[in-house]
C-alpha atoms as a PDB file:
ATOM      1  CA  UNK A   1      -6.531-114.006 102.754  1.00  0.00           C
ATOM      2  CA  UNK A   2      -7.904-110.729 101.057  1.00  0.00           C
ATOM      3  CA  UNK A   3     -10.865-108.801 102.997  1.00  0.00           C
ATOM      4  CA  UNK A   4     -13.873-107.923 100.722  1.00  0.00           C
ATOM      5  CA  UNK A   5     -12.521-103.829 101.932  1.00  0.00           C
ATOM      6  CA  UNK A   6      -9.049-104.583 101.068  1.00  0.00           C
ATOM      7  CA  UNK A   7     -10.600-106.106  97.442  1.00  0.00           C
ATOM      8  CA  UNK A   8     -12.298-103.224  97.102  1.00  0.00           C
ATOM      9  CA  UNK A   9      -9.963-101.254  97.593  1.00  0.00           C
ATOM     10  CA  UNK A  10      -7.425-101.951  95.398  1.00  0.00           C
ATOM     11  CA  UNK A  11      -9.626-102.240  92.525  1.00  0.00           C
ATOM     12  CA  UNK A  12     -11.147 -99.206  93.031  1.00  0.00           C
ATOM     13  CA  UNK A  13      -8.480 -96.817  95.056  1.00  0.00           C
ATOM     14  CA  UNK A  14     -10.477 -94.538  97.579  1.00  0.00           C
ATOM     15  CA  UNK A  15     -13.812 -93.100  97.227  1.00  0.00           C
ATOM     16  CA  UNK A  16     -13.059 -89.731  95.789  1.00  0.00           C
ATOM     17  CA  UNK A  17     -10.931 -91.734  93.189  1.00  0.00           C
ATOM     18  CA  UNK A  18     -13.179 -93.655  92.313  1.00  0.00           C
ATOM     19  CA  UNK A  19     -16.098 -90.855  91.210  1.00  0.00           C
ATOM     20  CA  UNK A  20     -13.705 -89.242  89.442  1.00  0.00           C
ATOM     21  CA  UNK A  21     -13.213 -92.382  87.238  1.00  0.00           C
ATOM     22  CA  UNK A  22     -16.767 -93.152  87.092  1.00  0.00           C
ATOM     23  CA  UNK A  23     -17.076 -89.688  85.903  1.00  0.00           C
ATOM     24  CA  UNK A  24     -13.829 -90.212  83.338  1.00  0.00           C
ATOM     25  CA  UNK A  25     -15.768 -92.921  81.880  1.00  0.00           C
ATOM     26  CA  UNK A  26     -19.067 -91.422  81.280  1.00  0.00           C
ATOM     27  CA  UNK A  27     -17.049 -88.180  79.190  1.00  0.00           C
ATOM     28  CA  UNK A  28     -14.893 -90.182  77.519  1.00  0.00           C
ATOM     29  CA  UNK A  29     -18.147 -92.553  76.586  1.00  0.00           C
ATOM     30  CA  UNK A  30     -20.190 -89.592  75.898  1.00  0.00           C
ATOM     31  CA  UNK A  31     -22.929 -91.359  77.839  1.00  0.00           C
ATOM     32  CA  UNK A  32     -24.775 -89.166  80.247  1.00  0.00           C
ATOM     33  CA  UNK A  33     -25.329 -89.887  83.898  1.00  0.00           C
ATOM     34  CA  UNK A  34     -29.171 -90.946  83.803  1.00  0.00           C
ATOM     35  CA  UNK A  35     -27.901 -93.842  81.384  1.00  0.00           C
ATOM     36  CA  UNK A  36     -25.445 -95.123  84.362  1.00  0.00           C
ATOM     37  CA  UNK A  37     -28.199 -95.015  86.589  1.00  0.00           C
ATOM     38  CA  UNK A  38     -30.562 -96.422  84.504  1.00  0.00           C
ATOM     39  CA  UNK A  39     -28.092 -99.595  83.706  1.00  0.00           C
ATOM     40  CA  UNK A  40     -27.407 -99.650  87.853  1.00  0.00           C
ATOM     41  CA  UNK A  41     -31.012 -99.192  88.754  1.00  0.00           C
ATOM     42  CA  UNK A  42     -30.628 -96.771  90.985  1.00  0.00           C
ATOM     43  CA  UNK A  43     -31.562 -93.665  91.200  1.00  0.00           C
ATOM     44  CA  UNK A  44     -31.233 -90.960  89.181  1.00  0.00           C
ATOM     45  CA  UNK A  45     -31.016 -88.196  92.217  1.00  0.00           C
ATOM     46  CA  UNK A  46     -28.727 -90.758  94.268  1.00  0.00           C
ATOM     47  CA  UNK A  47     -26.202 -90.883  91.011  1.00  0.00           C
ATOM     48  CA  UNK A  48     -26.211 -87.118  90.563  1.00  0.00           C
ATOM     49  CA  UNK A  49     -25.228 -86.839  94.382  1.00  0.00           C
ATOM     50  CA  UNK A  50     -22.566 -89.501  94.415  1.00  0.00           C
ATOM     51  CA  UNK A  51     -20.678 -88.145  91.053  1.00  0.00           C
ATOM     52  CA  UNK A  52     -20.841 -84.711  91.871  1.00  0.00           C
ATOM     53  CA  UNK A  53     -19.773 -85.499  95.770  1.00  0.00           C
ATOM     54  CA  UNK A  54     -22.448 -84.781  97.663  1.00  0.00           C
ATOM     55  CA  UNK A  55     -22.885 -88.347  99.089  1.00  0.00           C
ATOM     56  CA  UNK A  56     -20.575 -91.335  98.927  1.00  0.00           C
ATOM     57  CA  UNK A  57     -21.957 -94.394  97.725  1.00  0.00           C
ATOM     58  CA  UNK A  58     -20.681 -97.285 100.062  1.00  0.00           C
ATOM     59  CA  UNK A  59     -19.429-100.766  98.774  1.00  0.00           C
ATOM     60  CA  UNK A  60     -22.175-102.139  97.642  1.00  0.00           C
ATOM     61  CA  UNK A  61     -23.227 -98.393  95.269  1.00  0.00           C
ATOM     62  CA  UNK A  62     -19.976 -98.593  94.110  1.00  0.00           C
ATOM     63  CA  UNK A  63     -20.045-102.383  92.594  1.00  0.00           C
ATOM     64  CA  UNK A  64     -23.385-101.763  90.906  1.00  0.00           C
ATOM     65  CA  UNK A  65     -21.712 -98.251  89.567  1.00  0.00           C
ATOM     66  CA  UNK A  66     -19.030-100.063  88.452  1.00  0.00           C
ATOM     67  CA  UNK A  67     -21.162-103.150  86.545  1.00  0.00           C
ATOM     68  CA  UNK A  68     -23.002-100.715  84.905  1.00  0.00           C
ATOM     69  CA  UNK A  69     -20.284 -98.566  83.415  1.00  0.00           C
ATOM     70  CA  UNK A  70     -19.070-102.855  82.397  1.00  0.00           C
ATOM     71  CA  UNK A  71     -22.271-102.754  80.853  1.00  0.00           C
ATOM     72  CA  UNK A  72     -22.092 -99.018  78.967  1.00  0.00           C
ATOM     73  CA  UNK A  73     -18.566 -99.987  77.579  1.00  0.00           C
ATOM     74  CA  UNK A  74     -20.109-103.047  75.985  1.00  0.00           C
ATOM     75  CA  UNK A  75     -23.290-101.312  74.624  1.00  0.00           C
ATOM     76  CA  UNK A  76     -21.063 -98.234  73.286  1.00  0.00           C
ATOM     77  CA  UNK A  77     -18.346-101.285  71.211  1.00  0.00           C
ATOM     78  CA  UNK A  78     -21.191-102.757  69.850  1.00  0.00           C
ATOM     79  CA  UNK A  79     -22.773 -99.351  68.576  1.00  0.00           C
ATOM     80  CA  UNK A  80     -18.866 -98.166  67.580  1.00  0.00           C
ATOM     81  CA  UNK A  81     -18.245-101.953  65.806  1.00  0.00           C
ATOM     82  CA  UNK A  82     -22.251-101.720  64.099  1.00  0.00           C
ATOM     83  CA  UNK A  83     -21.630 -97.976  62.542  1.00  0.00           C
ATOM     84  CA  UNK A  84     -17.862 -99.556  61.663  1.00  0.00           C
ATOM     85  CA  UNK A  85     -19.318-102.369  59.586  1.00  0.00           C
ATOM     86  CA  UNK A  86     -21.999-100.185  57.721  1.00  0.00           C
END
């Protein structure tokens, strides 16, 4: 059996891997970082310091980062697919 750690860790790779996706994501969205926290609810000032690696942002951070970037992809298609159909 899989331990929530070892779960975690092979989704997301280490910590320091992991920001630097998050961050990835956000440029290659064009979404900026008070959106992600926003969509997480968490804040702002805690983002900043996690993506910029001033803090790391334990399990539980890093699941709500990651649902909200879920989130931002999904918001971004449908924006993408709406200015596609006009």
């Amino acid at each position: 059996m899989t331990t929530l750690y070892e779960t975690i860790h092979q989704r997301y790779g280490n910590v320091d891997a992991f920001i630097e996706r998050v961050n990835q994501t956000l440029r290659d969205l064009k979404v900026p970082k008070l959106a992600l926290a926003k969509a997480a609810g968490v804040d702002p000032r805690e983002v900043y310091r996690w993506l910029n690696r001033r803090r790391s942002p334990g399990l539980e951070n890093m699941l709500l980062l990651d649902e909200a970037l879920e989130l931002l992809k999904a918001q971004v298609a449908r924006k993408q697919q709406g200015e596609l159909d006009l």
